[in-house]
Protein backbone atom coordinates (compact mmCIF):
# COMPACT_ATOMS: atom_id res chain seq x y z
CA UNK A 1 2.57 -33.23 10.21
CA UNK A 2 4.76 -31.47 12.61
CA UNK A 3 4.73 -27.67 12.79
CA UNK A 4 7.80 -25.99 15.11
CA UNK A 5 7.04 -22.57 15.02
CA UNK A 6 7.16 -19.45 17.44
CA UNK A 7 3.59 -18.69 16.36
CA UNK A 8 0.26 -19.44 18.62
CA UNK A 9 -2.07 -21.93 17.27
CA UNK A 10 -4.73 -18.78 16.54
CA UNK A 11 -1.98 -17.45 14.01
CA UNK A 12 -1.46 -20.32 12.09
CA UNK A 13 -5.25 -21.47 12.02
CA UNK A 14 -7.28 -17.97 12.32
CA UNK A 15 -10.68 -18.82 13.64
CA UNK A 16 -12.41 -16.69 10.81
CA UNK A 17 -11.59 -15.22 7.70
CA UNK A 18 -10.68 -11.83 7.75
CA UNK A 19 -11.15 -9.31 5.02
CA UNK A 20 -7.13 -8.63 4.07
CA UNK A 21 -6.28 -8.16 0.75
CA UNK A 22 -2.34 -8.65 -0.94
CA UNK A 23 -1.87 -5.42 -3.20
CA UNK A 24 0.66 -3.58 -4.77
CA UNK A 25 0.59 0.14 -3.30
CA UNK A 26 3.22 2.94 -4.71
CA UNK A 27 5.38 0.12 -6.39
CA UNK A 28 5.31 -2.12 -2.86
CA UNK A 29 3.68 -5.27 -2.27
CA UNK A 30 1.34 -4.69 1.10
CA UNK A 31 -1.26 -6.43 3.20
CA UNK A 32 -4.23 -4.29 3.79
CA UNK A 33 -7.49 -4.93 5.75
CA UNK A 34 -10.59 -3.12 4.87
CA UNK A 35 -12.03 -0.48 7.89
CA UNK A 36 -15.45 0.15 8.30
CA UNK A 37 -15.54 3.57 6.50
CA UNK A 38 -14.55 1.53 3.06
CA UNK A 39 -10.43 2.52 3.55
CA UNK A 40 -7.76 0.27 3.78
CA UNK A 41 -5.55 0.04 6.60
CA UNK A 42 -2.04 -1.34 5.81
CA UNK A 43 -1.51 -4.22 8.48
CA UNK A 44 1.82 -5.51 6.67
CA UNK A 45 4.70 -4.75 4.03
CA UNK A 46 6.44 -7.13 1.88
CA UNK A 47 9.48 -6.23 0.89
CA UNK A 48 13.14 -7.40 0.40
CA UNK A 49 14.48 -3.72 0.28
CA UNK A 50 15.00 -2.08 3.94
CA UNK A 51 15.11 0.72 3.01
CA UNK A 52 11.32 0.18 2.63
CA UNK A 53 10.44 -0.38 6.48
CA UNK A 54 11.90 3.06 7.16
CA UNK A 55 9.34 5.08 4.88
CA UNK A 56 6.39 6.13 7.47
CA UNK A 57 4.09 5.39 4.72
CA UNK A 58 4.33 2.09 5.08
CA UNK A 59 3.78 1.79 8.19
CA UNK A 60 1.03 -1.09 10.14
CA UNK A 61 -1.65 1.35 10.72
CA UNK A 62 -1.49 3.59 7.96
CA UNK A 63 -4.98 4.43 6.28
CA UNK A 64 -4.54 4.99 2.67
CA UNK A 65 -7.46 7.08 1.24
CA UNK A 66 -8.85 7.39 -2.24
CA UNK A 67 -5.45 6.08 -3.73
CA UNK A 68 -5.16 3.74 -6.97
CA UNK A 69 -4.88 0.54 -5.59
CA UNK A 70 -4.29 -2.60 -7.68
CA UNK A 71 -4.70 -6.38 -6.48
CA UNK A 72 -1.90 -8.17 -7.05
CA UNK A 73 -4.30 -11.44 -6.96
């Protein structure tokens, strides 16, 4: 199979599983990655509404503490 992507080789095919988690956060579907003080760090949002990307919580980087958090998996 042929692949033509802008993406490195270590993005497609990570060389280890790493701990993020799809979940639905405040109504928005987000990928999260567990710290090492047990909070989760948002490292992506899905969304189709732009108005989305422009709220600063949603931003990469943002730890969300003790919040109800549901797995959308």
């Amino acid at each position: 199979m042929v692949l033509y992507t802008p993406l490195s080789t270590d993005e497609i095919y990570p060389a280890q599983a790493s701990q993020q988690k799809t979940i639905s956060y405040q109504g928005r579907t987000i990928i999260v990655e567990e710290t090492e003080h047990h909070q989760q760090q948002i490292l992506q949002l899905i969304s189709t509404d732009p108005n989305d990307y422009l709220q600063t919580n949603f931003t990469p980087g943002t730890v969300i503490n003790n919040e109800p958090i549901h797995d959308d998996m």
